[in-house]
Structure formats: C-alpha cells, structure tokens
Protein backbone atom coordinates (compact mmCIF):
# COMPACT_ATOMS: atom_id res chain seq x y z
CA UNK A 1 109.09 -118.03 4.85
CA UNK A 2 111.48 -115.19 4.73
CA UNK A 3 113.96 -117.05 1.99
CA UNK A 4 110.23 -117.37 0.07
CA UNK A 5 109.39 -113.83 0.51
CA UNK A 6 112.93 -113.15 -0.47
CA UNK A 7 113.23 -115.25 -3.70
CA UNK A 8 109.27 -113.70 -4.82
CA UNK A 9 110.72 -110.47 -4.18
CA UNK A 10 113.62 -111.29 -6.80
CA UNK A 11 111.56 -112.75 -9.11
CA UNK A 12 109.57 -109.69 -9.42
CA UNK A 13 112.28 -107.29 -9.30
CA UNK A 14 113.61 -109.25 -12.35
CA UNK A 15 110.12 -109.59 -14.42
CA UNK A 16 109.88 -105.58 -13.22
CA UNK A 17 113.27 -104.82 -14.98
CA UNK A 18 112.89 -107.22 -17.92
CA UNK A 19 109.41 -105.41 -18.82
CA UNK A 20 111.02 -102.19 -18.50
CA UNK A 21 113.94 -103.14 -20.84
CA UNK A 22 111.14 -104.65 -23.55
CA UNK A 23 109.16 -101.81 -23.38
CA UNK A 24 112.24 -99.01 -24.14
CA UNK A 25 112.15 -97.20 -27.29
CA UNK A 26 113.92 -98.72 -30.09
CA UNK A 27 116.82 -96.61 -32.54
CA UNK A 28 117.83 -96.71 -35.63
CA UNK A 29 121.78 -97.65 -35.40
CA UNK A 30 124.28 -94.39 -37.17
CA UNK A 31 126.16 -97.75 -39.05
CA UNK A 32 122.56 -98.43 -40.54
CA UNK A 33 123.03 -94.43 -42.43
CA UNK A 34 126.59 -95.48 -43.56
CA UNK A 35 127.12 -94.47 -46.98
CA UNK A 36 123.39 -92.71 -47.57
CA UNK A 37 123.15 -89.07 -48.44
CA UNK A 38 120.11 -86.52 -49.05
CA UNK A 39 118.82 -85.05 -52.11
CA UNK A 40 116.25 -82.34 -51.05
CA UNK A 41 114.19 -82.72 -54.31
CA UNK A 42 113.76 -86.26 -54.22
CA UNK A 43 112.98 -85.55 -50.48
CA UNK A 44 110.27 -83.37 -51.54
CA UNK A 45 108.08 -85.95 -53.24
CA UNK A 46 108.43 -88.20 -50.33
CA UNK A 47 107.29 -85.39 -48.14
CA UNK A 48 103.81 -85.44 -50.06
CA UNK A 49 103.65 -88.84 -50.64
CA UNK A 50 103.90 -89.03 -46.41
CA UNK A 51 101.17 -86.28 -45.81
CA UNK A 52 103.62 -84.69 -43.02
CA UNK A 53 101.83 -81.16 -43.77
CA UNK A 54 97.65 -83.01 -43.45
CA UNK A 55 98.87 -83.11 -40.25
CA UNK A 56 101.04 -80.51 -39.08
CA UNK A 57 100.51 -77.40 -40.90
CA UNK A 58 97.94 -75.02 -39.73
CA UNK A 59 93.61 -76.55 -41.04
CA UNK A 60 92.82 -75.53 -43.97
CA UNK A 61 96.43 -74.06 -44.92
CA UNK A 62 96.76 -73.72 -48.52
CA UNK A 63 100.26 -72.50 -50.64
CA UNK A 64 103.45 -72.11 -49.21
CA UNK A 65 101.31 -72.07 -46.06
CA UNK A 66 101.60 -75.54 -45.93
CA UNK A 67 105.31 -76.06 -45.63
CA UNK A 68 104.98 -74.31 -42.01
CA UNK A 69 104.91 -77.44 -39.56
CA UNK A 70 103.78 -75.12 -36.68
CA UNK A 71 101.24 -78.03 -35.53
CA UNK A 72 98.16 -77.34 -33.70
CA UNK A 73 95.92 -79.34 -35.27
CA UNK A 74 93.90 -81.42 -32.65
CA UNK A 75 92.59 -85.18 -33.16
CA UNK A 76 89.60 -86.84 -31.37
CA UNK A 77 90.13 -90.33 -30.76
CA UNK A 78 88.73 -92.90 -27.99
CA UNK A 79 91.54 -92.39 -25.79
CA UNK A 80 91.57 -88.22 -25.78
CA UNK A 81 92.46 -85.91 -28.19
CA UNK A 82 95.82 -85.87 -29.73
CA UNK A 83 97.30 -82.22 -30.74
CA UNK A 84 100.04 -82.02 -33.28
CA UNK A 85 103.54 -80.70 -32.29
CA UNK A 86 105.55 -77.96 -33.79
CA UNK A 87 108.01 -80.26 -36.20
CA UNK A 88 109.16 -76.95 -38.30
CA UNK A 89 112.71 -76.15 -38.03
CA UNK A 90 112.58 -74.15 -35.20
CA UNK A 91 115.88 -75.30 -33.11
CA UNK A 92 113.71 -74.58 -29.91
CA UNK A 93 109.75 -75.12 -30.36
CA UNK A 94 110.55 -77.16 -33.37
CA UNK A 95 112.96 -79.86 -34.36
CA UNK A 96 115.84 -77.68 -35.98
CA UNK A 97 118.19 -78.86 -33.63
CA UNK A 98 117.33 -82.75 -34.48
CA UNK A 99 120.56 -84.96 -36.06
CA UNK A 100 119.42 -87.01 -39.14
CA UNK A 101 119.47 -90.20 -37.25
CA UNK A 102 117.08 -88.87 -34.62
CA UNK A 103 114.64 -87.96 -37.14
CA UNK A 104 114.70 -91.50 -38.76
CA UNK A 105 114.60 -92.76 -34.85
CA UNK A 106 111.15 -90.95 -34.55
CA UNK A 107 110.01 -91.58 -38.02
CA UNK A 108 110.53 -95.88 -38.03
CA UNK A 109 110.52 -96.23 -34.21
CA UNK A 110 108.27 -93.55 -32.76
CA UNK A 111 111.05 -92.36 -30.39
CA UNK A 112 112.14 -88.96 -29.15
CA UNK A 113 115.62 -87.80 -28.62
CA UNK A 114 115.54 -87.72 -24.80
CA UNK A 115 114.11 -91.64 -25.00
CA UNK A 116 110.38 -90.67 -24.58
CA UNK A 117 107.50 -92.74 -27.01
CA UNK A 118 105.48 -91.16 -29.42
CA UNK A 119 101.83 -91.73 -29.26
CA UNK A 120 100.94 -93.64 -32.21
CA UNK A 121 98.41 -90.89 -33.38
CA UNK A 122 102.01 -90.41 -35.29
CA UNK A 123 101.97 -93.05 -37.75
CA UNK A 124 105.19 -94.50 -37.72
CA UNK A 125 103.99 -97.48 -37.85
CA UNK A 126 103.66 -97.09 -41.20
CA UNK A 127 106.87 -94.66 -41.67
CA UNK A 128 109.20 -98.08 -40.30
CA UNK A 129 108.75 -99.40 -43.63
CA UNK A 130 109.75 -96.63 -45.61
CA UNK A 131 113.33 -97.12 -47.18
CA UNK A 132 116.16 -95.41 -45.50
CA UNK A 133 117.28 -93.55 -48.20
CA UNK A 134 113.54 -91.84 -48.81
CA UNK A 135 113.70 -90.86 -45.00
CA UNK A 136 117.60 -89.67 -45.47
CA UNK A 137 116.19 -87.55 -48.49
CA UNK A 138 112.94 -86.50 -46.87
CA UNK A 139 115.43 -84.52 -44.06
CA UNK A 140 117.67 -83.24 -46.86
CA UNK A 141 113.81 -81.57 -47.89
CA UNK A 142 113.09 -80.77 -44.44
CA UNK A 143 116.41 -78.29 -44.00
CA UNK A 144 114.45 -75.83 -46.64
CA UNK A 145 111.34 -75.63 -44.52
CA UNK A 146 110.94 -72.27 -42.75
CA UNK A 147 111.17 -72.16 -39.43
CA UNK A 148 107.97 -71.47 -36.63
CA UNK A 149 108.24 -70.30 -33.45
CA UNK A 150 105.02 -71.69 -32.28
CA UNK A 151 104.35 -73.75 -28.80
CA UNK A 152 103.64 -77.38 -29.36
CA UNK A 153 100.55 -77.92 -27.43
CA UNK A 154 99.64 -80.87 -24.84
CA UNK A 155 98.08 -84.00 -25.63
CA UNK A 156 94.27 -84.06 -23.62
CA UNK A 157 94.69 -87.81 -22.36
CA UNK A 158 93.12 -89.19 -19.29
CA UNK A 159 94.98 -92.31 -16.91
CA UNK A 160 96.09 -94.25 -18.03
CA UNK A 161 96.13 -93.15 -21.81
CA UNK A 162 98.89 -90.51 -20.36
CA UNK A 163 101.75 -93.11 -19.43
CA UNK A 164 104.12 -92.88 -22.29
CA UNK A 165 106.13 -95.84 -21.01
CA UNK A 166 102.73 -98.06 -21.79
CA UNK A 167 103.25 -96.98 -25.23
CA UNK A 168 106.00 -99.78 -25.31
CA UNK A 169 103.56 -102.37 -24.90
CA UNK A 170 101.56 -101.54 -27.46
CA UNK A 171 104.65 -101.63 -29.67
CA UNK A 172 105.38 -104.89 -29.02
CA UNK A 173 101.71 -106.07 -30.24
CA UNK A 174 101.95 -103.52 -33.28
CA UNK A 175 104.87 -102.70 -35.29
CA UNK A 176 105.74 -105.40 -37.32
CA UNK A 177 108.26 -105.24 -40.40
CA UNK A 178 106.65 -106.41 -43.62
CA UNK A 179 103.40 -105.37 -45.66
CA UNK A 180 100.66 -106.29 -45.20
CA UNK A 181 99.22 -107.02 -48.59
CA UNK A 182 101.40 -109.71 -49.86
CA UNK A 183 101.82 -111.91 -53.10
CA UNK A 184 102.56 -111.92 -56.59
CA UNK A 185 102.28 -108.38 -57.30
CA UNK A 186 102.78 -106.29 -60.22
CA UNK A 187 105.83 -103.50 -60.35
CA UNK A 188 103.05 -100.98 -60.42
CA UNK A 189 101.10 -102.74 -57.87
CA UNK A 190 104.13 -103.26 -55.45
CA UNK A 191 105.02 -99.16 -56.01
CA UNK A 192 101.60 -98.37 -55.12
CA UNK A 193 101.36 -100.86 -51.93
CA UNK A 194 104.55 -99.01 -50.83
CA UNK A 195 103.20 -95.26 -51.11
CA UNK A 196 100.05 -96.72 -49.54
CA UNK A 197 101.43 -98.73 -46.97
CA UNK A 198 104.73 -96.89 -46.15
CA UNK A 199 104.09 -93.67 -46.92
CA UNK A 200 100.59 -92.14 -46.95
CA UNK A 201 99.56 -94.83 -44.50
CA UNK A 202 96.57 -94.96 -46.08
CA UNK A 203 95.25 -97.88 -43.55
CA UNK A 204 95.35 -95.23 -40.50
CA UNK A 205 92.06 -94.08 -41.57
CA UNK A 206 90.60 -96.76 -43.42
CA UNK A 207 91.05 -99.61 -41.54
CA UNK A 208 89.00 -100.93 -38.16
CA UNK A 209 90.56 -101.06 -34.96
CA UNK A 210 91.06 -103.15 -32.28
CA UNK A 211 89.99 -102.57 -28.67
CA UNK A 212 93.82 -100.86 -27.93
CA UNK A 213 93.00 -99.04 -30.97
CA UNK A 214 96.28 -101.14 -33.43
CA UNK A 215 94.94 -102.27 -36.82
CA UNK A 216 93.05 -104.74 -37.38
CA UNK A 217 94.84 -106.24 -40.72
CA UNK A 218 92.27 -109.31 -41.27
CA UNK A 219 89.74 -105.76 -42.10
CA UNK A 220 92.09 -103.74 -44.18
CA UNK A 221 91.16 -101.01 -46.17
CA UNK A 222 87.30 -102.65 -45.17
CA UNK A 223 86.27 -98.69 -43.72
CA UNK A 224 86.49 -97.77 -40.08
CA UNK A 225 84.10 -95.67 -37.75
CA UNK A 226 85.69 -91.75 -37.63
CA UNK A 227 87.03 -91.12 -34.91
CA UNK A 228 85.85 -87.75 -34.37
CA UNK A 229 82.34 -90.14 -33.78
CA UNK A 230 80.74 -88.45 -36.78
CA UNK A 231 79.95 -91.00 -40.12
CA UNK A 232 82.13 -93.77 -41.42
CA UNK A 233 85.09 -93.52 -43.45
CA UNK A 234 85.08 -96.01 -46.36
CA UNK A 235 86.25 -99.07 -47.16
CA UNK A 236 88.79 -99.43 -50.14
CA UNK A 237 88.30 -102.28 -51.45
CA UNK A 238 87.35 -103.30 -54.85
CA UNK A 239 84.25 -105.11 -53.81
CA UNK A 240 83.38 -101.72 -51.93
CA UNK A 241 85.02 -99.17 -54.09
CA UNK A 242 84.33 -100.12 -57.83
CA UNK A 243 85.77 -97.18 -59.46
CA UNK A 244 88.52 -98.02 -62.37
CA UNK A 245 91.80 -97.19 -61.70
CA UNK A 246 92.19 -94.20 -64.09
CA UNK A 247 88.91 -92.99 -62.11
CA UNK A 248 90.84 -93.31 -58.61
CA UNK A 249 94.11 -91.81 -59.85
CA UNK A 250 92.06 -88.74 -61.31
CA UNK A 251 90.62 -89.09 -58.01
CA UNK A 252 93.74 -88.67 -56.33
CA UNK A 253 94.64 -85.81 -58.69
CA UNK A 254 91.53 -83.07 -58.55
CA UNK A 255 89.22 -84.34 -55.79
CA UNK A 256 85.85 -85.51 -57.90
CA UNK A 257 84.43 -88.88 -57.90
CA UNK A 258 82.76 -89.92 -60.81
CA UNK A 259 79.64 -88.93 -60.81
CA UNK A 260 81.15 -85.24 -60.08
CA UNK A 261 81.11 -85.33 -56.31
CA UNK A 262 84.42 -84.01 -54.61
CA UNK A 263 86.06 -84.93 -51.75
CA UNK A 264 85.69 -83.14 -47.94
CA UNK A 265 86.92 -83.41 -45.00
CA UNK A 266 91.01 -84.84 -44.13
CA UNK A 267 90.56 -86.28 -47.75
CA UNK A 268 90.66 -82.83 -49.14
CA UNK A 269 94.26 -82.37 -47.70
CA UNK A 270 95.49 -85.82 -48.58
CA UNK A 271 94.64 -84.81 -52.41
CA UNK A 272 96.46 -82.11 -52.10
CA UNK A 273 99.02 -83.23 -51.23
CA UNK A 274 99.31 -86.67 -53.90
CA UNK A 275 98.52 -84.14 -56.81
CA UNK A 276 101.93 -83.16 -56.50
CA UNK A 277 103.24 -86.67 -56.84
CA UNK A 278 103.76 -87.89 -60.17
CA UNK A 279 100.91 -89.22 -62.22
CA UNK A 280 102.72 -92.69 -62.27
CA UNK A 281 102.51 -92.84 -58.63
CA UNK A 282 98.53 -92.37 -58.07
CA UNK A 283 98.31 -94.78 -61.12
CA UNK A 284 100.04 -97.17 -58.57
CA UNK A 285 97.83 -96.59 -55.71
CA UNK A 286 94.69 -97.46 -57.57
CA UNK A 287 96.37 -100.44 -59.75
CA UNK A 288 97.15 -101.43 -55.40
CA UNK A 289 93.80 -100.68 -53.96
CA UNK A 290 92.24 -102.94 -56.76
CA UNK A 291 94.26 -105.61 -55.87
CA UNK A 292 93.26 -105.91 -52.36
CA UNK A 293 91.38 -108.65 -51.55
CA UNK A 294 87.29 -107.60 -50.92
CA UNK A 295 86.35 -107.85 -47.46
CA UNK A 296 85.66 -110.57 -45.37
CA UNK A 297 88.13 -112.51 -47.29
C-alpha cells in the first residue's frame, strides 16, 4: 500500500509539473528579430490599423489626445470587468522601460516581462499573426509617443477568473497560427483578411463566443451579443451586411452607412482610427468581408 501511495504520489507530482510547464507563457526568441529594424512611419500605420489607442487612450479622446496610452478605459465582460493599463512610455507606470523583444513577447504571446499572462481582453490573439517586421516597426512608432504618468488600474475579476496561471489553459485551446478565412483569395482580399484578422482583430467584437469566452470560428463575423449586455453587435457577413464594397470602405472612412446613418459606440473609435490608413487598405477590408462565407455555412 505504501509503494502504491508512493508511486500515485509521483504520478501526480509529475502530471502537476508537466501542466505547469504547458501552461507557462510562451516568447518570442531575440534570433527570431535577427536582421529586422524599425521605421517609425511605417510603424505608424500599423498602429491604426491595430486600434492600440480604441483601447488605451482616454473615452472619447480626440487629436493628439489619442497618442496618450494612459489606459483607464474599463470593459464589461462575463467574467468581470477588464480595465486597460497604462502602455505609454512612461519607464515606470508605463512600458518605457520595455526591450523590443518584450513588446513583441506581449503582443504575439500575451506575456509580460516578469512571466505573468495577459488576460485575453488584450487581443493578441489576433496580434500573433501580425508579421514581425510590422510589430518591429510599430515599436520604432511607439518611441515618439509621449509619455503618462498615470496608475494602471486593477482588473475587477472574481475566483477563479483572477488566476493568471489559468490563462495558460485557455491558450492552449485558443491561439492557433493561421487565418481563419482560408482559400483562393485575391491580393486585395488576402491584404484585407490580414488588417482584419491580424491587425484590427475585427472578429473580437463580431464574432460569438464560446462558454470560456475563445471564438467561436464556425460563427465568424456572424454578430455576437455585447458584452456590456446592452444590443447585439452585427454580423459581417455578406448575407447579413449587403453593402458594396466602395459603400463599406467609405464606411470605414467617415462613419455613415448608406442610407446616412453614422456609426456610435466603440465603432466610432475604430473609424477613426482606419481613416488614417490608406484608402487601398479599407478597399481591402470590404473586398475581405464580402468574401466571407454567409453564416451558417
């Protein structure tokens, strides 16, 4: 009885360590930056295209206002309400004192310096299939943003939503390393499936989720329940959205539908912020979203 008790007692131990190895934060390697180096401006477009100030700059921010990544900004959700941290470059309360490498760590593998998970209210999910060199330029962009001196804020998350280490779990049924929408595509199409799959991670909103709140990709783009629990946010899909694509890229551009509605809510912010991509690319992101397939399908 005692060798049994004994040899459980190992087996456990083991299964105990090998779950805590599987579920450690992954990093991106320095050998895998070899050779890469910034250019701020091209940076710049990738830092719109990626929506880091919807986000992180102050609600409602407008201007220059919107290159301060003080955070604050607080998101309901069905496991608590996620606040945004401080990412200006702030060497204390912000991430000023961050190498290159650890920003790509956080932005592809949702990792912190000191080895902690991200919650994946951050969407690197999306972000880990962003090229390198976008993410190389996008911190070359980020050394010109001024600097905030604000407190990053706690997360409001009830047991056991607060375990970070959980997080790793959840990683292993989530990330994944290719698009999702996949095929014969166009050049256009396959530009806009990266800005909306990569980038803007356009599916974080408009997409269902699963009961540990991943994507459910047999649904995308199909519309998803808000998550602050008030109205729906819409499906994407040409079956559902049957506007051409030169009426979603003006769309994109100044805010108004068609029939001379204009957008509200987060949507205001992500216009914003793909009006100052080039014309080109929001011609891309509607010649994508009309080659999803409808829903259901």
């Amino acid at each position: 009885m005692r060798r049994i008790i004994i040899s459980l007692a190992a087996i456990g131990g083991i299964a105990l360590g090998g779950g805590w190895l599987a579920t450690a934060p992954g990093s991106v390697s320095q050998d895998a930056l070899a050779g890469l180096s910034g250019d701020p401006l091209a940076g710049e477009a990738v830092f719109w295209a990626a929506g880091c100030a919807s986000c992180h700059a102050a609600s409602g921010a407008q201007g220059d206002a919107r290159l301060v990544l003080a955070g604050g900004q607080r998101f309901a959700s069905d496991f608590g309400t996620f606040v945004a941290p401080n990412i200006s470059m702030h060497p204390a309360q912000g991430i000023g004192g961050w190498t290159e490498r650890q920003f790509i760590t956080a932005l592809q593998h949702g990792a912190s310096p000191d080895g902690q998970h991200y919650y994946p209210a951050f969407p690197y999910t999306a972000y880990r299939l962003a090229e390198r060199q976008d993410l190389v330029d996008l911190w070359a962009f980020w050394q010109t943003l001024p600097a905030s001196d604000t407190r990053s804020q706690p997360h409001d998350l009830g047991f056991p939503f607060n375990i970070r280490r959980a997080v790793g779990v959840w990683n292993i049924l989530n990330l994944q390393d290719d698009f999702t929408i996949t095929g014969d595509l166009t050049e256009t199409q396959a530009r806009g499936r990266y800005l909306a799959e990569a980038l803007a991670h356009c599916a974080e909103c408009h997409t269902p989720r699963d009961a540990l709140g991943g994507l459910d990709r047999t649904r995308w783009m199909a519309g998803a329940p808000n998550p602050s629990g008030s109205g729906t946010i819409p499906a994407l899909t040409p079956d559902k959205l049957t506007w051409s694509e030169a009426e979603i890229a003006a769309y994109l551009n100044d805010g108004f539908t068609p029939d001379f509605d204009s957008a509200g809510g987060s949507m205001v912010s992500v216009i914003a912020n793909l009006a100052m991509l080039p014309e080109a690319d929001r011609l891309a992101l509607a010649a994508y979203l009309k080659a999803l397939p409808p829903v259901g399908e």
